[in-house]
N, C-alpha and C. Protein backbone atom coordinates (compact mmCIF):
# COMPACT_ATOMS: atom_id res chain seq x y z
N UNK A 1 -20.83 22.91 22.10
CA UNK A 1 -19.41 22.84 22.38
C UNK A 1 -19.08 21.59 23.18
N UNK A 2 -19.93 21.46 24.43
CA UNK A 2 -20.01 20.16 24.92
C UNK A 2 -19.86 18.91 24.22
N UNK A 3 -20.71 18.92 22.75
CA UNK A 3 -20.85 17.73 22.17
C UNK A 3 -19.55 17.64 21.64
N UNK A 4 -19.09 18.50 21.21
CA UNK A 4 -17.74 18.39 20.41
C UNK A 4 -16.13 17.86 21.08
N UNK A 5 -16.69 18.47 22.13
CA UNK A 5 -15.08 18.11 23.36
C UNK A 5 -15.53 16.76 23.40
N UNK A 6 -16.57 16.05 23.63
CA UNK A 6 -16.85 14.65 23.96
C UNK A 6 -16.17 13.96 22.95
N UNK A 7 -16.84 14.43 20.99
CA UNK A 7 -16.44 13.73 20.77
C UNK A 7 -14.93 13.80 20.42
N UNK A 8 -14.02 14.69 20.33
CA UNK A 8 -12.76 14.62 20.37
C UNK A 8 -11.91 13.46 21.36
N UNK A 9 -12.61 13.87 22.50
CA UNK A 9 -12.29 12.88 23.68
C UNK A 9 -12.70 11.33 23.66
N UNK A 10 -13.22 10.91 22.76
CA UNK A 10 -13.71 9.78 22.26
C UNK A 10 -12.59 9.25 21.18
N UNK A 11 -12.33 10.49 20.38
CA UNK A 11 -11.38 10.02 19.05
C UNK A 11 -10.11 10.00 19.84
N UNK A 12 -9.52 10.63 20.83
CA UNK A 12 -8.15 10.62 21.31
C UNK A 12 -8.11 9.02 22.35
N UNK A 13 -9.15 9.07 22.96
CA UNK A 13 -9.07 7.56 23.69
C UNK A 13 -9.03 6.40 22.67
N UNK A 14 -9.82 6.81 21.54
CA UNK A 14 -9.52 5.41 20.26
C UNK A 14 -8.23 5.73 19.87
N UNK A 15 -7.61 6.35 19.49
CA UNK A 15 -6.44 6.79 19.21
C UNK A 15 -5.06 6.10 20.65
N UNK A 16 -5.40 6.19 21.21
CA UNK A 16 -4.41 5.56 22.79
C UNK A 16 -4.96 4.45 22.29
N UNK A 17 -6.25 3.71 22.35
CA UNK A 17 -6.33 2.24 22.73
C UNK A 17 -5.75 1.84 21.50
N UNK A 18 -5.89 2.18 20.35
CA UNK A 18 -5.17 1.75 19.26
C UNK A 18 -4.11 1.25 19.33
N UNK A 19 -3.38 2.65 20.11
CA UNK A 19 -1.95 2.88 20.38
C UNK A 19 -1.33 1.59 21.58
N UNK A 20 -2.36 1.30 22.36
CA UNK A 20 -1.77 0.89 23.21
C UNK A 20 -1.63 -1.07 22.85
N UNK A 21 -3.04 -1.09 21.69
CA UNK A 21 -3.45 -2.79 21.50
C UNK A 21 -1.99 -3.10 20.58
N UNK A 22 -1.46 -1.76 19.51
CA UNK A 22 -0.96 -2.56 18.41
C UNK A 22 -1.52 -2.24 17.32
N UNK A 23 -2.78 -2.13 17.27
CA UNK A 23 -3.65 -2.31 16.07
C UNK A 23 -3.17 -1.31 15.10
N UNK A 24 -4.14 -1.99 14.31
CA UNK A 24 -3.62 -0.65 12.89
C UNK A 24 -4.72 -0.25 12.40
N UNK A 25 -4.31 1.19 12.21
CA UNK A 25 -5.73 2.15 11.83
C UNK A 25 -5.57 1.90 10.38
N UNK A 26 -6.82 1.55 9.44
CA UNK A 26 -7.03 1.21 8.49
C UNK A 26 -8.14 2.42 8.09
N UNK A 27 -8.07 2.70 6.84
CA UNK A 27 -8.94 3.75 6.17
C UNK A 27 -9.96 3.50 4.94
N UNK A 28 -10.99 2.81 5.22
CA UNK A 28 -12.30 2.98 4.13
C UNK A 28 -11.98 3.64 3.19
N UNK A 29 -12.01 2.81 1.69
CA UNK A 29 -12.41 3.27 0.63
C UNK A 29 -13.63 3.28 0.36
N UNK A 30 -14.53 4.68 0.06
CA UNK A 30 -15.59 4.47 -0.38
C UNK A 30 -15.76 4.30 -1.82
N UNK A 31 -16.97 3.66 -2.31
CA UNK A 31 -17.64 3.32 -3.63
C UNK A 31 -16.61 4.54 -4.62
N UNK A 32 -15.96 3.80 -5.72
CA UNK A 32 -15.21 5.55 -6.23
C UNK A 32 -16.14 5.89 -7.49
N UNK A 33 -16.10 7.63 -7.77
CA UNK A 33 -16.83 8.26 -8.55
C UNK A 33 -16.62 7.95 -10.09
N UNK A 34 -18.24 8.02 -10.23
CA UNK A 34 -18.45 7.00 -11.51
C UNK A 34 -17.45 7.65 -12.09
N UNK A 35 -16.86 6.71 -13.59
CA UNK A 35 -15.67 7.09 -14.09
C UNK A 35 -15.95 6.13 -15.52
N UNK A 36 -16.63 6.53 -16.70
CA UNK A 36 -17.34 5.61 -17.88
C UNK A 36 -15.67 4.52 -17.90
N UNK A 37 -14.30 5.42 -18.11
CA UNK A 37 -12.95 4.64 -18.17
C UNK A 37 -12.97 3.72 -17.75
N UNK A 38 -13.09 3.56 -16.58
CA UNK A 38 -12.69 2.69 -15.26
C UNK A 38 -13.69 1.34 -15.65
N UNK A 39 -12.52 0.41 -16.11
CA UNK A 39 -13.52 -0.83 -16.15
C UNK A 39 -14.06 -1.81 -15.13
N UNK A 40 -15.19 -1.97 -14.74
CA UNK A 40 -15.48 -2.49 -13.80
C UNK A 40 -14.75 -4.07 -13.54
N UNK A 41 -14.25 -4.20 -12.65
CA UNK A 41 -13.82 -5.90 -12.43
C UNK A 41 -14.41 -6.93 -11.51
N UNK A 42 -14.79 -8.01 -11.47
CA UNK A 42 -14.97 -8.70 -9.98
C UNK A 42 -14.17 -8.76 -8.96
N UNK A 43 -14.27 -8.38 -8.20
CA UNK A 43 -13.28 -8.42 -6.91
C UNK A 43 -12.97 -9.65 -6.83
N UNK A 44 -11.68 -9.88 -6.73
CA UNK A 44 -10.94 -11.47 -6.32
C UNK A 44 -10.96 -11.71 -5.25
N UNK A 45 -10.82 -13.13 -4.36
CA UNK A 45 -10.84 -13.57 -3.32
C UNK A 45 -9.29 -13.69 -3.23
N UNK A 46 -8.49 -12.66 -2.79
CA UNK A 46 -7.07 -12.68 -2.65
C UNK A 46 -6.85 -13.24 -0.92
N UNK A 47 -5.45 -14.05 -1.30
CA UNK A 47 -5.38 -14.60 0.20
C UNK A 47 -3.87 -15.04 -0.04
N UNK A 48 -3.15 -15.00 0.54
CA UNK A 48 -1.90 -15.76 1.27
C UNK A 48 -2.12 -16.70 0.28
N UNK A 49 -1.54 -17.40 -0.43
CA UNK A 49 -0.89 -18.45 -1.53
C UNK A 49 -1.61 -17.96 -2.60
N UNK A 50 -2.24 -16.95 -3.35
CA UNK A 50 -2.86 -16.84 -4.29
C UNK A 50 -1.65 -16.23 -4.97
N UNK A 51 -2.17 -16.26 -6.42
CA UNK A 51 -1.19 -15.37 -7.39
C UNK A 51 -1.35 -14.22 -7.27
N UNK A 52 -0.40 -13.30 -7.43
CA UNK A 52 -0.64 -12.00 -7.17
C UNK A 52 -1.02 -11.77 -8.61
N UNK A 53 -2.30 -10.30 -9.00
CA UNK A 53 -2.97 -10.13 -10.53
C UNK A 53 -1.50 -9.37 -11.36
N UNK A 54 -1.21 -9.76 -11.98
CA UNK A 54 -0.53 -8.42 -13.01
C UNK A 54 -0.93 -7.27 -12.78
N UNK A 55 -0.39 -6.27 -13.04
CA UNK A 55 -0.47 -5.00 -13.31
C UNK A 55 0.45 -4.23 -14.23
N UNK A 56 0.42 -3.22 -14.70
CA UNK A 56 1.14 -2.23 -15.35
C UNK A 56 0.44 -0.97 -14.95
N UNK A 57 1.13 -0.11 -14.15
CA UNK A 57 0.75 1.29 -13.99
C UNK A 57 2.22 2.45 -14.12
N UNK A 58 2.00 3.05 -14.43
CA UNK A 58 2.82 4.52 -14.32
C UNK A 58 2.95 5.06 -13.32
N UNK A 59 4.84 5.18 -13.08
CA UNK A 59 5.36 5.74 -12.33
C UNK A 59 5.19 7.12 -12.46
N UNK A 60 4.93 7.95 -11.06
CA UNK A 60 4.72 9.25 -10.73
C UNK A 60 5.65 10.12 -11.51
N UNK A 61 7.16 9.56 -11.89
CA UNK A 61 8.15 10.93 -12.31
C UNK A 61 8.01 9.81 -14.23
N UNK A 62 7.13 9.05 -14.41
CA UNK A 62 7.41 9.21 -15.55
C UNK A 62 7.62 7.80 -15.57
N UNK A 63 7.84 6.55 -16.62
CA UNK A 63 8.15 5.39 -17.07
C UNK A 63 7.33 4.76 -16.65
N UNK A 64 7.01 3.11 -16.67
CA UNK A 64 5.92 2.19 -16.17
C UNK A 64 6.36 0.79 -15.60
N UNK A 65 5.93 0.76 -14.67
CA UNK A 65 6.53 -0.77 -14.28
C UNK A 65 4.96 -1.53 -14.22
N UNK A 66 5.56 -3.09 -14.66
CA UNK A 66 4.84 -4.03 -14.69
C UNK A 66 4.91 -5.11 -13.53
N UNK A 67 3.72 -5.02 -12.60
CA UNK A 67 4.58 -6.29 -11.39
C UNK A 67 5.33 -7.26 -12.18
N UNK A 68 4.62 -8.34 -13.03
CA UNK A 68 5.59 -9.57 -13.63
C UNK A 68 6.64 -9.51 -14.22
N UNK A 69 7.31 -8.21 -14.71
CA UNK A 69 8.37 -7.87 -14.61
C UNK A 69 9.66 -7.77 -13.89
N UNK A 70 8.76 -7.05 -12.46
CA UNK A 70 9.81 -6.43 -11.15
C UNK A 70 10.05 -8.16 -10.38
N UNK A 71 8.77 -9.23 -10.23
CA UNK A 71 8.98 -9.90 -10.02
C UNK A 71 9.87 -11.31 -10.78
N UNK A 72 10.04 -10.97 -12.05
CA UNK A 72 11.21 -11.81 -12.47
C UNK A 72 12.47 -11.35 -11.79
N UNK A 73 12.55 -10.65 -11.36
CA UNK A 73 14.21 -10.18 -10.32
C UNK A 73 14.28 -10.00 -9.37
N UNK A 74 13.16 -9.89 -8.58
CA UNK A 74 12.76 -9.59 -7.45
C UNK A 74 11.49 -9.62 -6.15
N UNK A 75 11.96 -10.34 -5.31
CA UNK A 75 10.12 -10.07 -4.66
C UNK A 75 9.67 -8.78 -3.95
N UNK A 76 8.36 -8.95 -4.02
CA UNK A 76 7.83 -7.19 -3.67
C UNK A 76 7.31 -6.86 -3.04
N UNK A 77 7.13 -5.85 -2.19
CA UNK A 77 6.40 -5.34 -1.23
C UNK A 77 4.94 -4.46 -1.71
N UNK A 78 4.19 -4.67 -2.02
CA UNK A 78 3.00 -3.96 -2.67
C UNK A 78 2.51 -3.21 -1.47
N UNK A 79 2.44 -1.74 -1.67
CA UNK A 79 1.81 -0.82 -0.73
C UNK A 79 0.81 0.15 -1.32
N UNK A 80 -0.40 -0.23 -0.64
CA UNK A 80 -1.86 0.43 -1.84
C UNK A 80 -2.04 1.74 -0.17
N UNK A 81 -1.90 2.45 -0.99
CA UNK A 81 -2.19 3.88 -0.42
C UNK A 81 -2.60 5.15 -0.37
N UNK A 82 -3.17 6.27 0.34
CA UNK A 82 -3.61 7.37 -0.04
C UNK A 82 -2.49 8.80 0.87
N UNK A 83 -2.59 9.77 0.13
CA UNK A 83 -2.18 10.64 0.93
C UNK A 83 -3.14 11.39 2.02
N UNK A 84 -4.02 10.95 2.42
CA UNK A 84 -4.96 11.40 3.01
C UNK A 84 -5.59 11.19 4.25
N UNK A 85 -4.75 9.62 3.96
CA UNK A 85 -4.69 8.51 5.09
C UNK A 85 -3.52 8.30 6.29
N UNK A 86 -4.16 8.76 7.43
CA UNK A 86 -2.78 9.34 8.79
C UNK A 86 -1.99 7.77 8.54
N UNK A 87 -2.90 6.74 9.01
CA UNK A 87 -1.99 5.58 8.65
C UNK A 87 -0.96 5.13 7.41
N UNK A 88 -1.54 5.95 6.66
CA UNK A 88 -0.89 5.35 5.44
C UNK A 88 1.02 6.44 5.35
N UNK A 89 0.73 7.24 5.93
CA UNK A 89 1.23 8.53 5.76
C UNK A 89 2.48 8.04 7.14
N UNK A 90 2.22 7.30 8.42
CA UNK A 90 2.95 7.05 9.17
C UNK A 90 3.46 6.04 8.37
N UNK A 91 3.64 4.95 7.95
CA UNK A 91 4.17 4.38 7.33
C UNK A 91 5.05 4.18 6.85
N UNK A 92 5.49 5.27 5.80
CA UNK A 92 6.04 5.79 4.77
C UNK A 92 7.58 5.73 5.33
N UNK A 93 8.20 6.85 6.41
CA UNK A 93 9.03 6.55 7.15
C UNK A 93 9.56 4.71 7.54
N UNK A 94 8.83 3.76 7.75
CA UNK A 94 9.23 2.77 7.68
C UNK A 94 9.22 2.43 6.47
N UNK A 95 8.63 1.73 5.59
CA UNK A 95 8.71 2.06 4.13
C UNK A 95 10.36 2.39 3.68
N UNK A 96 10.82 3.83 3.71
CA UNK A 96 11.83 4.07 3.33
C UNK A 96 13.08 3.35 4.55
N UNK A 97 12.67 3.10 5.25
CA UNK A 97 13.85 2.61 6.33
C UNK A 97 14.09 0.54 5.80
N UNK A 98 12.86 0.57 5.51
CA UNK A 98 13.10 -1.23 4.72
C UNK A 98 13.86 -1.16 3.24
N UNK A 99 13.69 0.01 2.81
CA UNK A 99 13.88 0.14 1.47
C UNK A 99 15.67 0.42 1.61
N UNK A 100 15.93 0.85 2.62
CA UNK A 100 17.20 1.37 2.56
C UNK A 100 18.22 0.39 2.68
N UNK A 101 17.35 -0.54 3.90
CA UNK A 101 18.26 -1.74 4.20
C UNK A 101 17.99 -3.03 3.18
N UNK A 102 16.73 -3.22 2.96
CA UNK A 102 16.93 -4.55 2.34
C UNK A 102 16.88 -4.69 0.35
N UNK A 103 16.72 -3.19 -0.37
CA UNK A 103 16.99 -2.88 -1.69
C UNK A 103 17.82 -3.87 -2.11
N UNK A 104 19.22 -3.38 -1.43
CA UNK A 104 20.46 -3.97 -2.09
C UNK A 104 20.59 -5.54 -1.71
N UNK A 105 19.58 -5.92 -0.98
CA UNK A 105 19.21 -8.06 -0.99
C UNK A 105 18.05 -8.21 -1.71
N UNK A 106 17.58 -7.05 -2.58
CA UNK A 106 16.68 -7.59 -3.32
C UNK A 106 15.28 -7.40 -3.25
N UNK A 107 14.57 -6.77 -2.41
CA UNK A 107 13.06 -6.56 -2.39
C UNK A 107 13.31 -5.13 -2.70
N UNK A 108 11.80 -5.24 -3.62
CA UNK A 108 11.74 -4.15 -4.29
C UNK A 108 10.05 -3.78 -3.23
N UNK A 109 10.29 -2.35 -3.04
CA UNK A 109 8.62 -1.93 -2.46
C UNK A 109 8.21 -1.04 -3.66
N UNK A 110 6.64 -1.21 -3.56
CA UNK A 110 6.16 -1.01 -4.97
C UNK A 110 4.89 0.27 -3.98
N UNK A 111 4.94 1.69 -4.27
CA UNK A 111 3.93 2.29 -3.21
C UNK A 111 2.78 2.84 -4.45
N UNK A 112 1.66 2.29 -4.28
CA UNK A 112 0.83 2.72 -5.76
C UNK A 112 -0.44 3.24 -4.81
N UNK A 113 -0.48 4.88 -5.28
CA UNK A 113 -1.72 5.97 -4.79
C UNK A 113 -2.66 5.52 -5.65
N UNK A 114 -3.88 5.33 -4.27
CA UNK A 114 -5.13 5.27 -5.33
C UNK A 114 -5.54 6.59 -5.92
N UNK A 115 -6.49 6.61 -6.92
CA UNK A 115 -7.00 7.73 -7.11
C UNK A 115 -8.08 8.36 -6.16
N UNK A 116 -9.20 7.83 -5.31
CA UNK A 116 -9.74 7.90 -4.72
C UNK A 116 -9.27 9.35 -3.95
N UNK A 117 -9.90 10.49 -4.12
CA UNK A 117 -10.02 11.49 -3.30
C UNK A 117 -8.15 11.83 -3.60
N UNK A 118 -7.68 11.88 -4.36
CA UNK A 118 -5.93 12.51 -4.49
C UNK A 118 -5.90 12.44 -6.04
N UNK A 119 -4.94 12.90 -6.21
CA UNK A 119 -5.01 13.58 -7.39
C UNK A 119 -3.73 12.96 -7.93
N UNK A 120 -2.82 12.67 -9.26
CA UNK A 120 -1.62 12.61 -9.20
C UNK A 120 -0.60 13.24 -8.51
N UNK A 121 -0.92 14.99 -8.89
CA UNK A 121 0.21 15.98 -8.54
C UNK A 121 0.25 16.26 -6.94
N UNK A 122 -0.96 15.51 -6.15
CA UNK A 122 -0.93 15.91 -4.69
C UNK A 122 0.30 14.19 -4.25
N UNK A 123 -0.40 12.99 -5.09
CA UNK A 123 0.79 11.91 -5.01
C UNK A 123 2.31 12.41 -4.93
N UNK A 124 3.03 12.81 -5.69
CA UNK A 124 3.97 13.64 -6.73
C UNK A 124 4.23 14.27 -5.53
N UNK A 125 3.87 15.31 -5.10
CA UNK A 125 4.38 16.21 -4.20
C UNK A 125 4.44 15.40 -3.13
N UNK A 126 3.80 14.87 -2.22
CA UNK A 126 3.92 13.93 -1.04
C UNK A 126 5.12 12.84 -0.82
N UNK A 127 5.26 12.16 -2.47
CA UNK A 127 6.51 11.16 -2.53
C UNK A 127 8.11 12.29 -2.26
N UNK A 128 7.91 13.46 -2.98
CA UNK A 128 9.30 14.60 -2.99
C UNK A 128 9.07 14.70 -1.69
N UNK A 129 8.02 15.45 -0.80
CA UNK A 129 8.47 15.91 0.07
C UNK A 129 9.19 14.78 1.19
N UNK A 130 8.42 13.56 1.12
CA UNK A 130 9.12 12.60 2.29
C UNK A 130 10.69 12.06 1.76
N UNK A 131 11.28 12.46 0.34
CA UNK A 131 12.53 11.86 -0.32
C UNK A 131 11.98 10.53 -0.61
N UNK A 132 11.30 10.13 -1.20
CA UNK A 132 10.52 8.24 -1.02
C UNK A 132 11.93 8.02 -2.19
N UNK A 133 12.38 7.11 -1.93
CA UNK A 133 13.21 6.60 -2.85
C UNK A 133 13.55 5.00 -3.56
N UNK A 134 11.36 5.02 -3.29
CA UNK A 134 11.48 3.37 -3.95
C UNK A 134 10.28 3.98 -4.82
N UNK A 135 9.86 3.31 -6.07
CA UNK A 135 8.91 3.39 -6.95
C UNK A 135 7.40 3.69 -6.48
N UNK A 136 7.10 4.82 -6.56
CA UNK A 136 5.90 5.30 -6.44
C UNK A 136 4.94 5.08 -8.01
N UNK A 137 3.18 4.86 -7.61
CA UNK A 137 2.79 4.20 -8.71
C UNK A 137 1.63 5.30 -8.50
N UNK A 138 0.56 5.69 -9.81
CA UNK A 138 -0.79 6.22 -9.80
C UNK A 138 -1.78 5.33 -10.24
N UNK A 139 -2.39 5.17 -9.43
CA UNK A 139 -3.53 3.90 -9.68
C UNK A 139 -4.76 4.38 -10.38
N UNK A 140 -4.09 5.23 -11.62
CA UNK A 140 -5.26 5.83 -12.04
C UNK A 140 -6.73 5.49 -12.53
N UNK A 141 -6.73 4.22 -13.35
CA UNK A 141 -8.04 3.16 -13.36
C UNK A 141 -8.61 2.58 -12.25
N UNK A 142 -7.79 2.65 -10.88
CA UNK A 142 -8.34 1.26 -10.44
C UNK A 142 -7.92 0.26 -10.42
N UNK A 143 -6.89 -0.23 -10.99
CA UNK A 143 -6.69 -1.42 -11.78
C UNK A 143 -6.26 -3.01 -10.96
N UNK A 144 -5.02 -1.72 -9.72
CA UNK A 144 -4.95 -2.76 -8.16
C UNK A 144 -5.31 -2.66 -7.56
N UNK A 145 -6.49 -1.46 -7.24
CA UNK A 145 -7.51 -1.50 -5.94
C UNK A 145 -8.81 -2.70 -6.70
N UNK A 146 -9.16 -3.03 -8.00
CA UNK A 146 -10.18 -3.72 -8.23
C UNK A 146 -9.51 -5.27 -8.07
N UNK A 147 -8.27 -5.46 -8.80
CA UNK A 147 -7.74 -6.61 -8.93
C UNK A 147 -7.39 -7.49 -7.56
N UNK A 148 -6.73 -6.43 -6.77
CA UNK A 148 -6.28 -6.75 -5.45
C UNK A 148 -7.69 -6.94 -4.15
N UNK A 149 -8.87 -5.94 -4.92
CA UNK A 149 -9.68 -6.13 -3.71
C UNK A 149 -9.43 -5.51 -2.62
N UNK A 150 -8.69 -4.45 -2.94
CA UNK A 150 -8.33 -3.36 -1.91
C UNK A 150 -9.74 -2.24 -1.88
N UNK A 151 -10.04 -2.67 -0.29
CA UNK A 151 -11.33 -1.61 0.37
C UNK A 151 -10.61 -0.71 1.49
N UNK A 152 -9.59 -1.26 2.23
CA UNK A 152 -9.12 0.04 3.15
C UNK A 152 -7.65 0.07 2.74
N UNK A 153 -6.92 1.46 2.89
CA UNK A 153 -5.58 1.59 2.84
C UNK A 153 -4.89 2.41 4.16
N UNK A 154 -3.86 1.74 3.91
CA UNK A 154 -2.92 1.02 3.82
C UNK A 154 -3.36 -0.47 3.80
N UNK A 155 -3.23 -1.29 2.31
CA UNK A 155 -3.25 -2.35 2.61
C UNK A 155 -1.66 -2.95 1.63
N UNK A 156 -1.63 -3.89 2.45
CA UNK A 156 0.16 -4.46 2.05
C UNK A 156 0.13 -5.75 1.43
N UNK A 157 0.81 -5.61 0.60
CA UNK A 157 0.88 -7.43 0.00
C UNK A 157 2.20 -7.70 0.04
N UNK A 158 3.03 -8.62 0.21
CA UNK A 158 4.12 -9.18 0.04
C UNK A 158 4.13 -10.52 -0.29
N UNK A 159 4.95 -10.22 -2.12
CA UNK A 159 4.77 -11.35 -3.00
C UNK A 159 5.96 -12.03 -3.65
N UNK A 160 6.01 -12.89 -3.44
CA UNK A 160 7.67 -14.00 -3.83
C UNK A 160 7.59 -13.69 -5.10
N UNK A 161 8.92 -14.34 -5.29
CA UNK A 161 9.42 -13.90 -7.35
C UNK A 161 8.58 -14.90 -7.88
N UNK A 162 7.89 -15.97 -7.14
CA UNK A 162 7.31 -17.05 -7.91
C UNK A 162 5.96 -16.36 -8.03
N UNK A 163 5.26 -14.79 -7.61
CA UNK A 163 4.04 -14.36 -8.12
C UNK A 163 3.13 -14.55 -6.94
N UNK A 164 3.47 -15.59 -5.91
CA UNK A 164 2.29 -15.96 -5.01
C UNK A 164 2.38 -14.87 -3.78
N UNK A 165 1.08 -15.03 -3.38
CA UNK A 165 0.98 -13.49 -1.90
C UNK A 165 1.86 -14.46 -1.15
N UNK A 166 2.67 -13.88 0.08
CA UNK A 166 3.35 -14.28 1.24
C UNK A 166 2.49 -13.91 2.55
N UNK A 167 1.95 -12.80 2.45
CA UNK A 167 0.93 -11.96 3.19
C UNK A 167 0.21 -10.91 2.83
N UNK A 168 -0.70 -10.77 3.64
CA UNK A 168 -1.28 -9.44 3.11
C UNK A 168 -2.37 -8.99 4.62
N UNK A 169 -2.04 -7.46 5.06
CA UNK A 169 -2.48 -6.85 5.48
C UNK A 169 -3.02 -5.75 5.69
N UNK A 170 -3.93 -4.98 7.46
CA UNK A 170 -4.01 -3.65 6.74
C UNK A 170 -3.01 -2.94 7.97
N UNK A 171 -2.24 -2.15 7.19
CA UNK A 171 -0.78 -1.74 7.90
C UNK A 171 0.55 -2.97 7.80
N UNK A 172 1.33 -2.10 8.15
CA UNK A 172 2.77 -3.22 8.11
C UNK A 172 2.70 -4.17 9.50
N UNK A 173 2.79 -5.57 9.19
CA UNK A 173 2.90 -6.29 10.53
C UNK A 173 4.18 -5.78 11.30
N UNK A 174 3.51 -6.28 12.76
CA UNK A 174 4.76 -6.35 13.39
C UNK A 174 6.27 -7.30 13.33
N UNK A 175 6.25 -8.15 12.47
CA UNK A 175 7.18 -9.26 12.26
C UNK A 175 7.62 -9.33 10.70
N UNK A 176 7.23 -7.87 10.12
CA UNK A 176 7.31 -7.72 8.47
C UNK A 176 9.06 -8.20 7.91
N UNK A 177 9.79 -7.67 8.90
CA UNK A 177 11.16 -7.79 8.76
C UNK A 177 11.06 -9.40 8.93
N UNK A 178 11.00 -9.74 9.74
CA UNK A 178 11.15 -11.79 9.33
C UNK A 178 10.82 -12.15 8.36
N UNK A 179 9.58 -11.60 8.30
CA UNK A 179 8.69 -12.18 6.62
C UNK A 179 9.64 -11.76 5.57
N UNK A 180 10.36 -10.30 5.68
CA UNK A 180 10.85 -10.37 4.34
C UNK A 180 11.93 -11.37 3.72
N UNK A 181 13.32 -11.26 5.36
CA UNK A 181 14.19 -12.11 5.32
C UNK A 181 13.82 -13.72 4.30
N UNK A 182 12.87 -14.32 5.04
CA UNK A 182 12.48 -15.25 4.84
C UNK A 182 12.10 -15.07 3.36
N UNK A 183 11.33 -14.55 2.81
CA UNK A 183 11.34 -14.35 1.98
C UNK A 183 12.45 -14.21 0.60
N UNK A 184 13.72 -13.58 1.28
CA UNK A 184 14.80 -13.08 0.48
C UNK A 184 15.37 -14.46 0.41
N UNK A 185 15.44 -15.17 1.57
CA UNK A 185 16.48 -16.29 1.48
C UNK A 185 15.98 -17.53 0.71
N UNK A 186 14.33 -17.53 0.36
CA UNK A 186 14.03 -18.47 -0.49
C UNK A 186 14.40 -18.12 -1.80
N UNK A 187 14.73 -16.80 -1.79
CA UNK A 187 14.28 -16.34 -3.36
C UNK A 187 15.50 -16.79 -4.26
């Protein structure tokens, strides 16, 4: 019992210092279960001025968006995520609070569940219950956790209409709102 109060008391002090640095709790993807489908890719060296990869995945209530699509009209907020993940899950609430204000100037947020340990219908239920009212995605291959090189989630990309990363982190920066502005006003 001893050992256990310790280590709780260990996870709540990481939890404050977290709290107190700023930092952002980021969540390990492990190796995902073999899957013959799932085509293996090389992980890209993604960085701040790179092109962001294409994609096409399916939306949770149905239809498909293509990034090079959303980005002919718009630049995007890419959010690679799990429901499983406390960080990813605090988020969300901001997420919909950017979405509310800056939609109608034009950024589109793009929130795509890995498959990793969630299921579609646990995605699905999680987007209803919070009201998410920007495009939720199922990353059912893999396709932007291999392309993107996404190992922990919440990880964020924000990408101009011209395709190139603006940033990319793990959690939302603290200065995300400048970045987007800036962003909007080049666009």
């Amino acid at each position: 019992m001893a050992a256990y109060r310790s280590w709780i008391q260990l996870f709540l002090a990481g939890l404050l210092v977290v709290g107190l640095t700023g930092a952002t709790l980021a969540w390990r993807l492990e190796a995902p279960v073999e899957d013959p489908d799932v085509v293996e890719e090389e992980v890209p060296e993604l960085s701040v001025g790179a092109e962001a990869p294409d994609f096409d995945l399916p939306g949770i209530s149905g239809g498909r968006v293509v990034l090079e699509d959303v980005l002919a009209e718009r630049p995007v907020l890419l959010v690679v995520w799990a429901v499983w993940c406390p960080p990813c899950v605090a988020e969300f609430q901001e997420l919909q609070r950017l979405h509310e204000e800056y939609a109608s100037s034009g950024l589109q947020i793009l929130a795509v569940g890995v498959r990793y340990n969630q299921s579609l219908e646990e995605v699905r239920l999680f987007a209803r219950d919070q009201g998410v009212e920007f495009p939720v995605l199922y990353d059912e291959r893999e396709k932007v956790v291999q392309r993107y090189g996404v190992t922990y989630v919440p990880t964020n990309f924000l990408i101009g209409r011209d395709g190139v990363i603006e940033h990319s982190s793990y959690g939302l920066p603290a200065d995300l709102e400048e970045r987007v502005q800036a962003l909007l006003d080049n666009a």
